[in-house]
Protein backbone atom coordinates (compact mmCIF):
# COMPACT_ATOMS: atom_id res chain seq x y z
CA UNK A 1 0.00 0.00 0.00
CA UNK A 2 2.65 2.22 1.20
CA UNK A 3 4.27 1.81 -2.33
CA UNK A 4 1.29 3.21 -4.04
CA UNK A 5 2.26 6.49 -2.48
CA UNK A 6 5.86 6.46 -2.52
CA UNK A 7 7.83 9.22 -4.57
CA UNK A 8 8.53 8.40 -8.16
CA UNK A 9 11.56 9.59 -9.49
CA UNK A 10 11.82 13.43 -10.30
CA UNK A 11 12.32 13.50 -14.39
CA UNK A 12 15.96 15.44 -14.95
CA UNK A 13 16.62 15.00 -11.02
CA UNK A 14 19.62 13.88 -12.43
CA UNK A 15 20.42 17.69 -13.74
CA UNK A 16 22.43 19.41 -11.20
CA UNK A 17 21.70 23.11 -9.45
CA UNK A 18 25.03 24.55 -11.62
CA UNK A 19 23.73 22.89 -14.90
CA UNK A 20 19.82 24.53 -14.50
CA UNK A 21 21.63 27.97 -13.51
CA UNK A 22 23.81 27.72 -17.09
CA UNK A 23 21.06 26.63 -19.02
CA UNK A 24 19.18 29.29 -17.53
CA UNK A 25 21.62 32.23 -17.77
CA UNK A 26 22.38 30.69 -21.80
CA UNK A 27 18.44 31.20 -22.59
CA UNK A 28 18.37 34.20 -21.34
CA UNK A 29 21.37 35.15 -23.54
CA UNK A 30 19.97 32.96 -26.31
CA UNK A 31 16.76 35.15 -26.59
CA UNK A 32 18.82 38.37 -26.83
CA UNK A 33 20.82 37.16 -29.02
CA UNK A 34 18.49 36.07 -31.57
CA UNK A 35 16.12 39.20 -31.18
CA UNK A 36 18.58 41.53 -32.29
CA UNK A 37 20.74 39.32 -34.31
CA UNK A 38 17.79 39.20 -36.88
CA UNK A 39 16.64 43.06 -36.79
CA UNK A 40 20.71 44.04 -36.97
CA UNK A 41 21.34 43.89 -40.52
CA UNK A 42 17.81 45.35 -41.50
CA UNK A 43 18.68 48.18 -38.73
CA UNK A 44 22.16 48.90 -40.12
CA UNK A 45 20.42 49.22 -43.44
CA UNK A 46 18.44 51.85 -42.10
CA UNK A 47 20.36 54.25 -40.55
CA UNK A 48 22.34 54.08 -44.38
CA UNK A 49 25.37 51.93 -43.56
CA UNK A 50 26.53 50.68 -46.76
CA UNK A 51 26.30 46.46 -47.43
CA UNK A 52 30.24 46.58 -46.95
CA UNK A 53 29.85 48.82 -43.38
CA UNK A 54 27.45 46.36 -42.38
CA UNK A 55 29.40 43.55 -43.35
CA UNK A 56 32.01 44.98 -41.39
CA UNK A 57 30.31 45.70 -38.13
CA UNK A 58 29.98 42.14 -37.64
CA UNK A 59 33.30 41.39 -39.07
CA UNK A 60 34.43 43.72 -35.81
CA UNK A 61 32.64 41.91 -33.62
CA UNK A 62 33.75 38.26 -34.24
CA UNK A 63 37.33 39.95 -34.28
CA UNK A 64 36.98 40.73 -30.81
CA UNK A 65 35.27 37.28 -29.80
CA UNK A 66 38.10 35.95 -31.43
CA UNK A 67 40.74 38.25 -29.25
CA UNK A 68 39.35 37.05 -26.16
CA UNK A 69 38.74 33.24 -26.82
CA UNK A 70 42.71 33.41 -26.87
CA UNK A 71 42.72 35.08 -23.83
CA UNK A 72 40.42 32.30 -22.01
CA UNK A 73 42.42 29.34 -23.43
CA UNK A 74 45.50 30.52 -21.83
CA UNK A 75 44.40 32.25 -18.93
CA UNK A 76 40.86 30.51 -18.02
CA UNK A 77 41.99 27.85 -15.39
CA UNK A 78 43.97 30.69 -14.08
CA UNK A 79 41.48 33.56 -13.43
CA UNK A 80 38.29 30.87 -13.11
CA UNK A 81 35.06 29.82 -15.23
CA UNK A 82 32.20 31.84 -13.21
CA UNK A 83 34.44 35.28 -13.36
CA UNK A 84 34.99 35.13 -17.18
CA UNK A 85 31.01 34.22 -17.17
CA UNK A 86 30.00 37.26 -15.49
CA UNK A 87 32.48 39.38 -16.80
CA UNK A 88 32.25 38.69 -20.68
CA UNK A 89 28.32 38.44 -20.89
CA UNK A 90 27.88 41.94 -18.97
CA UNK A 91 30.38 43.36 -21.24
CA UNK A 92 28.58 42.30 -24.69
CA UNK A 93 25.77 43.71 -23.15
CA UNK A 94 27.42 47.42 -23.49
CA UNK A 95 27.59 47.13 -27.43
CA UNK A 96 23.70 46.95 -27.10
CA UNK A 97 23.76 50.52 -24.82
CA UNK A 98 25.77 52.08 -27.88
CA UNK A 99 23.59 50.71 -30.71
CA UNK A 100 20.88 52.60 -28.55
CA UNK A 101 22.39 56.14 -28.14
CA UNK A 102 24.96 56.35 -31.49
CA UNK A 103 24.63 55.82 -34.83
CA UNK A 104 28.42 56.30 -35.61
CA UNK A 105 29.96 53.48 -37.67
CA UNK A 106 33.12 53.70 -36.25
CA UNK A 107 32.44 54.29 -32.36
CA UNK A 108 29.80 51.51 -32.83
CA UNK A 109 32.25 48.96 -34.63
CA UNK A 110 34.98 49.29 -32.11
CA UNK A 111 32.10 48.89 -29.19
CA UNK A 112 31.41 46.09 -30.73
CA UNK A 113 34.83 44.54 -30.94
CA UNK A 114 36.04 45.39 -27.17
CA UNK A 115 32.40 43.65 -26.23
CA UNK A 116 33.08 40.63 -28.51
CA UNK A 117 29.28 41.53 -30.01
CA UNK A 118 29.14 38.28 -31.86
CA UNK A 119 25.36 38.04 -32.00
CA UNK A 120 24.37 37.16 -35.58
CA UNK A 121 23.66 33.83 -35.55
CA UNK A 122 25.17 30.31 -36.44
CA UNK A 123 28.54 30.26 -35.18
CA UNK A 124 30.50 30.89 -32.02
CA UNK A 125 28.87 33.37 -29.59
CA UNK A 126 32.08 34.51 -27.69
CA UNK A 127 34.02 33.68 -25.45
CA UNK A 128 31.24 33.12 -23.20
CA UNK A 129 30.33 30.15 -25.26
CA UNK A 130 33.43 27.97 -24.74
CA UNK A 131 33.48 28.33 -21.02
CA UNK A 132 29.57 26.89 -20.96
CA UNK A 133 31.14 24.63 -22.40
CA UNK A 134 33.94 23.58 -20.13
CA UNK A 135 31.59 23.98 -17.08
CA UNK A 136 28.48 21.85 -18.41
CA UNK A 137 30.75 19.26 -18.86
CA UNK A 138 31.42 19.19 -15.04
CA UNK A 139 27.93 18.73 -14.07
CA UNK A 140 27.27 15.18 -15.68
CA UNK A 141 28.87 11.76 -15.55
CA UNK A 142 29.88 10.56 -18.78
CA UNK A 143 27.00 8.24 -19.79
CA UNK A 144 24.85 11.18 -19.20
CA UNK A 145 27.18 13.89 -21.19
CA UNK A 146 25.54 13.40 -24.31
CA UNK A 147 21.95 13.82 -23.04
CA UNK A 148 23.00 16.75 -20.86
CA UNK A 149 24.42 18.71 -23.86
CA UNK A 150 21.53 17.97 -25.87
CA UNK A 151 19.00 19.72 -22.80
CA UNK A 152 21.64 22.59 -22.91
CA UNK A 153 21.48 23.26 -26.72
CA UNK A 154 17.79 22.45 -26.53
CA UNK A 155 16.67 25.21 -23.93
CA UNK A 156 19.21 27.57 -25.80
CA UNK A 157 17.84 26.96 -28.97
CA UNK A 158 14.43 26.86 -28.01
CA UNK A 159 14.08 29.73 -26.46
CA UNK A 160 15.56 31.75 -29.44
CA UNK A 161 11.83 31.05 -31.10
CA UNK A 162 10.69 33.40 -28.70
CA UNK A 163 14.20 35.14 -29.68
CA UNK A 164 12.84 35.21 -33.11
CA UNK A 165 9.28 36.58 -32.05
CA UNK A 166 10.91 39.49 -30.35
CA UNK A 167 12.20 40.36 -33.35
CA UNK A 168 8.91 42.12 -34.00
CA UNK A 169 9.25 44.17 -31.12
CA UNK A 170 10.32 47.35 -32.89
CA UNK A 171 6.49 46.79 -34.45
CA UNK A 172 5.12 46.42 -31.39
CA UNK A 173 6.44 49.68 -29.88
CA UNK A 174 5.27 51.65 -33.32
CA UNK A 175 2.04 50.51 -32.71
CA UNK A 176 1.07 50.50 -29.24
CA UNK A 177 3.69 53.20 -28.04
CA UNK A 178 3.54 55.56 -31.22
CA UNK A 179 7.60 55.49 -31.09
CA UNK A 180 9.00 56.19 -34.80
CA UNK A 181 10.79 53.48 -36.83
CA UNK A 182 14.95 53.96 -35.56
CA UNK A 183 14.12 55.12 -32.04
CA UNK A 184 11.52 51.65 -31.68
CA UNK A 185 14.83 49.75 -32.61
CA UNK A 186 16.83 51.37 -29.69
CA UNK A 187 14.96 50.44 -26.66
CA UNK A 188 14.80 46.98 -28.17
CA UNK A 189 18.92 47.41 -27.94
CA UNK A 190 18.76 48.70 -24.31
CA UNK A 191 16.54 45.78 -23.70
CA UNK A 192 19.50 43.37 -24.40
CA UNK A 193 22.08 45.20 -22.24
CA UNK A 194 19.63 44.60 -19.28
CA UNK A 195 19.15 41.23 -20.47
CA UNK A 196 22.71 40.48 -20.87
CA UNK A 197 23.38 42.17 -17.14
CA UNK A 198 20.65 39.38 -15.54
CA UNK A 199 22.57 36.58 -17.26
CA UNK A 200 25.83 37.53 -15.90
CA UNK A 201 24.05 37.74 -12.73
CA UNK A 202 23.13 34.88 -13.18
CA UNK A 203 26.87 33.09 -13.67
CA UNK A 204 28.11 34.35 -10.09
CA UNK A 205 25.69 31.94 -8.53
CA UNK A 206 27.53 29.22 -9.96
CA UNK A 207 29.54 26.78 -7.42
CA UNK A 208 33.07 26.09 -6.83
CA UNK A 209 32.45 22.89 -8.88
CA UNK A 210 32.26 24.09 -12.75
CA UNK A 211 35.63 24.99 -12.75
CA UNK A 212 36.71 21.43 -12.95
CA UNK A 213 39.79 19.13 -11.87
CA UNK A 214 42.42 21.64 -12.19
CA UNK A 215 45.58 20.77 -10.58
CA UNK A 216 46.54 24.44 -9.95
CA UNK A 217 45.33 27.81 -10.80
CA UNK A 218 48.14 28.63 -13.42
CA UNK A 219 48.14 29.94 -16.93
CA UNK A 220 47.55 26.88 -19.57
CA UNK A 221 49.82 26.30 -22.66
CA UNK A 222 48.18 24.95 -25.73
CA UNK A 223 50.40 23.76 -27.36
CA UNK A 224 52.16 21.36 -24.64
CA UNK A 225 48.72 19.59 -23.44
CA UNK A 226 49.12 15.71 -24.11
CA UNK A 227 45.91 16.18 -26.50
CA UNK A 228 47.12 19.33 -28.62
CA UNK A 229 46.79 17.14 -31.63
CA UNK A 230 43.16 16.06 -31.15
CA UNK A 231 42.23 19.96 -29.50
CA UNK A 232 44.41 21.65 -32.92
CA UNK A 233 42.57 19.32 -35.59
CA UNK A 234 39.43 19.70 -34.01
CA UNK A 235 39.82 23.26 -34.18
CA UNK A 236 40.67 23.76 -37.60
CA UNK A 237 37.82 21.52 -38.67
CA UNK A 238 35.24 23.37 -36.98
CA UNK A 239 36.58 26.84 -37.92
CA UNK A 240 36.01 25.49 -41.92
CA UNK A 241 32.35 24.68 -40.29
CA UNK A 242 31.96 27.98 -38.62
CA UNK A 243 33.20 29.87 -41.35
CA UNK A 244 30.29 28.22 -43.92
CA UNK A 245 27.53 28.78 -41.31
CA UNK A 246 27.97 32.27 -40.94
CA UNK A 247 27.98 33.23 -44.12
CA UNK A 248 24.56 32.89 -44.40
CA UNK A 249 23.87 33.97 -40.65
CA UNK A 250 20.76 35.19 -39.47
CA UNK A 251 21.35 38.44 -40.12
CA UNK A 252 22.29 37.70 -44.02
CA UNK A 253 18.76 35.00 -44.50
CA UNK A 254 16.81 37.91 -42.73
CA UNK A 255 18.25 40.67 -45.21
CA UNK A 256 18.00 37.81 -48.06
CA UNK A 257 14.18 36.75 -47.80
CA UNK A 258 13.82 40.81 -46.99
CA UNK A 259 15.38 41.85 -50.75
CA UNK A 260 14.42 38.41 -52.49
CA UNK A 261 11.19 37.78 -51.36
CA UNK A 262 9.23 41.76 -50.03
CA UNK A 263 9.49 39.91 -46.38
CA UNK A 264 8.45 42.32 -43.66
CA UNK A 265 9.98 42.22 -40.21
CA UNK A 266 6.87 40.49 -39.32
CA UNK A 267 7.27 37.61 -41.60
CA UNK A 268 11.33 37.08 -41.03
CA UNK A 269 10.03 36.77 -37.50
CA UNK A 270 7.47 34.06 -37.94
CA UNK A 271 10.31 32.89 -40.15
CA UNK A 272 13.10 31.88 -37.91
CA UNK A 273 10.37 31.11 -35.26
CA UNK A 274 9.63 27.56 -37.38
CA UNK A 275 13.19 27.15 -37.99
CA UNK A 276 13.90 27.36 -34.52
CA UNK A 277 11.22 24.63 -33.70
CA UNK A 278 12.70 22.80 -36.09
CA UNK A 279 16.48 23.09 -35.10
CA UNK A 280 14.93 22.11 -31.14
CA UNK A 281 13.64 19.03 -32.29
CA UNK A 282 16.42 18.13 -34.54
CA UNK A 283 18.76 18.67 -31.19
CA UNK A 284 17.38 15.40 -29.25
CA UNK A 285 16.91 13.70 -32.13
CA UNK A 286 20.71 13.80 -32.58
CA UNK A 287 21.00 12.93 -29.14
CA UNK A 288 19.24 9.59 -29.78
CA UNK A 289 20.84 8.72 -32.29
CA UNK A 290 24.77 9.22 -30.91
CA UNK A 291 23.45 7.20 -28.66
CA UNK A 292 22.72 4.44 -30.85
CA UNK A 293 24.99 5.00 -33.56
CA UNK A 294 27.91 6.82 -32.08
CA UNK A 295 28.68 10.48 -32.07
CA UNK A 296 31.12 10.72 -35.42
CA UNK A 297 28.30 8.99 -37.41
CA UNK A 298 25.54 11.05 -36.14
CA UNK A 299 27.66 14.51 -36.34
CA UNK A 300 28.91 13.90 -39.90
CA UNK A 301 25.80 11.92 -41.80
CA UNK A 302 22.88 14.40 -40.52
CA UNK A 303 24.55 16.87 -41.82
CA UNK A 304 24.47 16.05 -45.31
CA UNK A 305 20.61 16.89 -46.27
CA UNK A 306 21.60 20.27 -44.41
CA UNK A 307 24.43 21.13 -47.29
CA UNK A 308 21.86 19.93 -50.09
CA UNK A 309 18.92 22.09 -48.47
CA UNK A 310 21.54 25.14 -48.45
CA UNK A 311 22.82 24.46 -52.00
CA UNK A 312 18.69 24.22 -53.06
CA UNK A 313 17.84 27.41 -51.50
CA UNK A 314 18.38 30.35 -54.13
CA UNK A 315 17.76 28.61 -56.96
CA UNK A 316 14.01 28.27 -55.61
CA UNK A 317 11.21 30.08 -57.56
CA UNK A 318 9.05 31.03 -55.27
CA UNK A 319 9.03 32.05 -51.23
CA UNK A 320 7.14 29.25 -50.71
CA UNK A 321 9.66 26.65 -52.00
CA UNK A 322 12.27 28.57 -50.39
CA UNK A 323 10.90 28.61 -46.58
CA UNK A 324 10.15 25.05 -46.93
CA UNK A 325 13.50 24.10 -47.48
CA UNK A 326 14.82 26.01 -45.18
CA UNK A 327 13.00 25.09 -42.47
CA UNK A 328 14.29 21.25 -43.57
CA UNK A 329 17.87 22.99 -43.17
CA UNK A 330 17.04 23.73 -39.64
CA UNK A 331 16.14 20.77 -39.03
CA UNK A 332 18.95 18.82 -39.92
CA UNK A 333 21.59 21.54 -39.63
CA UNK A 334 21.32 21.33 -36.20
CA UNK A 335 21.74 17.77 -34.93
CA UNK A 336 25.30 17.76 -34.67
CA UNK A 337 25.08 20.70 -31.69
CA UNK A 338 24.83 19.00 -28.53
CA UNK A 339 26.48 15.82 -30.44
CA UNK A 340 29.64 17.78 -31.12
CA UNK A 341 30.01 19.78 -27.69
CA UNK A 342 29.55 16.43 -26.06
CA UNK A 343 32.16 14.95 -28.29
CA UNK A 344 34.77 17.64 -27.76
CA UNK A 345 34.51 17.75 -24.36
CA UNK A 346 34.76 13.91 -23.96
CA UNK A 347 37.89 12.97 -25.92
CA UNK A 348 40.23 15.50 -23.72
CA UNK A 349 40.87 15.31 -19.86
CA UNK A 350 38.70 17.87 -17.21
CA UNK A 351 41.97 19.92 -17.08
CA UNK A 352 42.12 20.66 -21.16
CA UNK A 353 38.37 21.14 -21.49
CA UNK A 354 38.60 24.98 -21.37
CA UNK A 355 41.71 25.10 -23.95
CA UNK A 356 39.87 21.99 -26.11
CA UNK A 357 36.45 24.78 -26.47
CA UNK A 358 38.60 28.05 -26.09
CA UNK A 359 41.12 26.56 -29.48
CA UNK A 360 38.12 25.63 -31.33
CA UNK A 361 36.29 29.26 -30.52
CA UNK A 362 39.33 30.91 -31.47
CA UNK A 363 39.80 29.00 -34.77
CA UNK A 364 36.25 30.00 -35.88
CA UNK A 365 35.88 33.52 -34.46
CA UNK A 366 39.56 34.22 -36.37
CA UNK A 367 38.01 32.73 -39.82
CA UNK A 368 34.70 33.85 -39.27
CA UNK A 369 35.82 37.28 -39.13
CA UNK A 370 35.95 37.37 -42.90
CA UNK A 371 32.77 35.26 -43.47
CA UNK A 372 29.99 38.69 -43.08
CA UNK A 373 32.01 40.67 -45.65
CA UNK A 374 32.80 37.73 -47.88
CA UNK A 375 29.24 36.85 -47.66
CA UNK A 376 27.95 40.96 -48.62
CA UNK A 377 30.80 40.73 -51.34
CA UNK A 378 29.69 37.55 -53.02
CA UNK A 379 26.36 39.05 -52.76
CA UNK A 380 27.11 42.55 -54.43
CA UNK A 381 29.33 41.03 -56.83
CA UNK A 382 28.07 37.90 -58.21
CA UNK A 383 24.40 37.13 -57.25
CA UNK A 384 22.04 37.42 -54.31
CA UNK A 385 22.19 33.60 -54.32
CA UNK A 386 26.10 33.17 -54.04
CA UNK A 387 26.44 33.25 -49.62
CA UNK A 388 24.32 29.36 -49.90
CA UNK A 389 26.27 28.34 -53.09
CA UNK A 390 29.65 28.95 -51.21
CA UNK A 391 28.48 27.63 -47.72
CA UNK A 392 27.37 24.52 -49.70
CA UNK A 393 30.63 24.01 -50.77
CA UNK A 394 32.75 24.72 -47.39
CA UNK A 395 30.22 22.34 -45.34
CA UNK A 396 31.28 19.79 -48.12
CA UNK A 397 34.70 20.17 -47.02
CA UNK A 398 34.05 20.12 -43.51
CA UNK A 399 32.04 17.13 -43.47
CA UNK A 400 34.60 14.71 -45.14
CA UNK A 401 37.91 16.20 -43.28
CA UNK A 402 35.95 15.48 -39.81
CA UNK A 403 34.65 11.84 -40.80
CA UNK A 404 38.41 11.05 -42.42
CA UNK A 405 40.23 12.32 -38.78
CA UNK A 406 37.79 11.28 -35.93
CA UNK A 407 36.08 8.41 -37.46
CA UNK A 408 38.42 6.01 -35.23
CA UNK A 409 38.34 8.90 -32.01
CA UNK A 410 35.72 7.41 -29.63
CA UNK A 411 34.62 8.79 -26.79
CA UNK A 412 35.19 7.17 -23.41
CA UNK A 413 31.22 5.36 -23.05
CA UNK A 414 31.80 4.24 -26.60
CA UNK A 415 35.01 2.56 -26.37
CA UNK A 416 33.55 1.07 -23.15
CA UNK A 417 30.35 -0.38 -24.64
CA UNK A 418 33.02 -1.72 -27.93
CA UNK A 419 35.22 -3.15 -25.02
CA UNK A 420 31.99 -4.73 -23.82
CA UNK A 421 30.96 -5.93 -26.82
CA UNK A 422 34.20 -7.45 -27.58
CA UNK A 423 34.71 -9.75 -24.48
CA UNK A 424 31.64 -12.07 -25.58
CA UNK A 425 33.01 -11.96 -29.66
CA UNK A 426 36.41 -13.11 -27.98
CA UNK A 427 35.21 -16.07 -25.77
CA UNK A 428 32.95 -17.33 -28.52
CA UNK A 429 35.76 -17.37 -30.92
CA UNK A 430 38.12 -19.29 -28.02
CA UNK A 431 35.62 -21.61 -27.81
CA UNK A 432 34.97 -22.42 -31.22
């Protein structure tokens, strides 16, 4: 009788306080993030900033993402994972204070390198990123990893569909408020400074325990850590990836179904809304299926419907044909998220974690700094169309270099469960 009213089992009780306190503080910064990463470009465009300026403003941006990834690989066991937090999520938040009170090209674009204002969508978001990395590793034993990466880039990704509704804001404050076009835009930029100032809040909270096993709080070399080879072709690898993705960021599809299409701000909202849905669904799907058929396979072979989708895209006639495959992009583009942050983090020891995700954020901030104003110049100079045609091709690349390296990498629970499956195959073939 007594069992009938026993506790069941809390689902997720497995989820630690420090894990629910970065997934909360990333959603927060998720929604920002999206919000103004899609109005940016469109914004930019208003105030008269040429296609190359705007191109370049991001450019800035990733620069100074890139600047201060290097400074976290070397000095983040050093100064510690919940300062950098705090410290680097409050400071993006000031680019968002000078996008509402200047409209100066240059003040702006050096704001928005010293804040590392790396906000447009589909590659790395800072240095911030890296660390979330190196801490939600910490919070989950290693049969769990996978599963706890996968509720991590979930919750970020699904909250970026309300991300993507309040991209409409600047509407909203036109109509209900009577505020003019530009000035509507620049309380929805103060918004995200106060946004971004909760989230770092939010990172001090964290315990003593995200920081990891490190043996001693010193500065970490690179380039002498037993794994540099794995953490170095890893990084190059994903920078090829990074590089691709952004060049048809958020900020680029909003501007592109904007010119292509007559899309209002309205309808790029609903817009990324679906693919949103769709890139939260695809994330636990990918889950389940590292599971079952390892994390290589899963990371690499998803992928490939989300290069043919991308290649499709501007060659379709109508808006109709185009939104539909690009919400199959999103759905398959984003399976190898929580896949390949779980990956990273399991093939190096606790103590290389921050320079394994501070290499690889460095190797795509540095190329990704070119990717907005390749992406406007391919655009201006050879068609509207070119940005998917030439992340098509990189992806390509990107996919077979990764399968080719880590095909024969396996995580720890992986070679365990081979090692298990092997002791059977052996004592069957003795006894034959």
């Amino acid at each position: 009788m007594l069992s009938l009213f026993s506790a069941r089992p809390r689902p997720l009780a497995w989820i630690s306080r420090d894990a629910w306190l970065i997934i909360s503080a990333r959603s927060l910064r998720g929604f920002a993030q999206t919000s103004i990463g899609i109005v940016l470009a469109i914004y930019l465009d208003l105030l008269g900033f040429s296609l190359a300026q705007i191109g370049l403003f991001f450019s800035f941006g990733i620069a100074g993402s890139a600047l201060f990834s290097v400074a976290i690989v070397f000095f983040g066991n050093a100064v510690g994972r919940r300062w950098l937090l705090a410290g680097f999520t409050v400071l993006t938040g000031v680019t968002g204070v000078a996008l509402a009170l200047t409209d100066q090209f240059v003040l702006l674009a050096f704001i928005a390198f010293v804040g590392s204002f790396n906000v447009g969508g589909g590659g790395p978001a800072g240095p911030v990123q890296p660390l979330e990395r190196a801490s939600m590793a910490e919070t989950a034993p290693a049969e769990r990893r996978t599963d706890m990466f996968a509720i991590y880039s979930m919750a970020a990704t699904g909250v970026r569909a309300f991300g993507a509704l309040g991209a409409a804001l600047p509407v909203v404050f036109q109509g209900f408020f009577g505020l003019d076009e530009l000035p509507s835009y620049k309380v929805m930029f103060a918004g995200y400074a106060l946004v971004s100032l909760m989230a770092g809040l939010i990172y001090l909270m964290l315990s003593p325990a995200v920081e990891g096993k490190v043996a001693r709080r010193a500065w970490t070399n690179p380039f002498r850590l037993p794994s540099r080879r794995l953490i170095f072709s890893i990084a190059g690898l994903m920078a090829i990836d990074s590089f691709a993705t952004r060049l048809v960021m958020q900020a680029v599809v909003a501007l592109w179904f904007h010119t292509r299409f007559g899309f209002e701000l309205e309808q790029v909202a609903y817009l990324f809304v679906g693919s949103t849905i769709m890139n939260t669904i695809s994330i636990w799907v990918g889950a389940k299926l590292a599971n079952r058929y390892g994390l290589v396979n899963t990371i690499v072979l998803t992928h490939v419907p989300a290069v043919v989708t991308v290649f499709a895209i501007p060659f379709m006639p109508t808006a109709g044909t185009a939104v539909a495959l690009w919400l199959a992009r999103a759905f398959f583009s984003q399976m190898d998220v929580g896949t390949k942050q779980s990956y990273t983090m399991a093939i190096v020891d606790s103590d290389e974690r921050v320079a394994m995700a501070g290499v690889s954020n460095v190797a795509q901030s540095g190329l990704s700094i070119a990717s907005p104003t390749v992406s406007f110049f391919l655009w201006s100079t050879i068609s509207i169309g070119a940005p998917f045609v030439a992340t098509g091709v990189f992806k390509s690349l990107y996919l077979l270099g990764f399968y080719l390296l880590f095909r024969r990498v396996r995580p720890p629970e992986e070679q365990a469960r081979a090692d298990r499956a092997a002791v059977p195959a052996a004592g069957r073939e003795g006894g034959g």
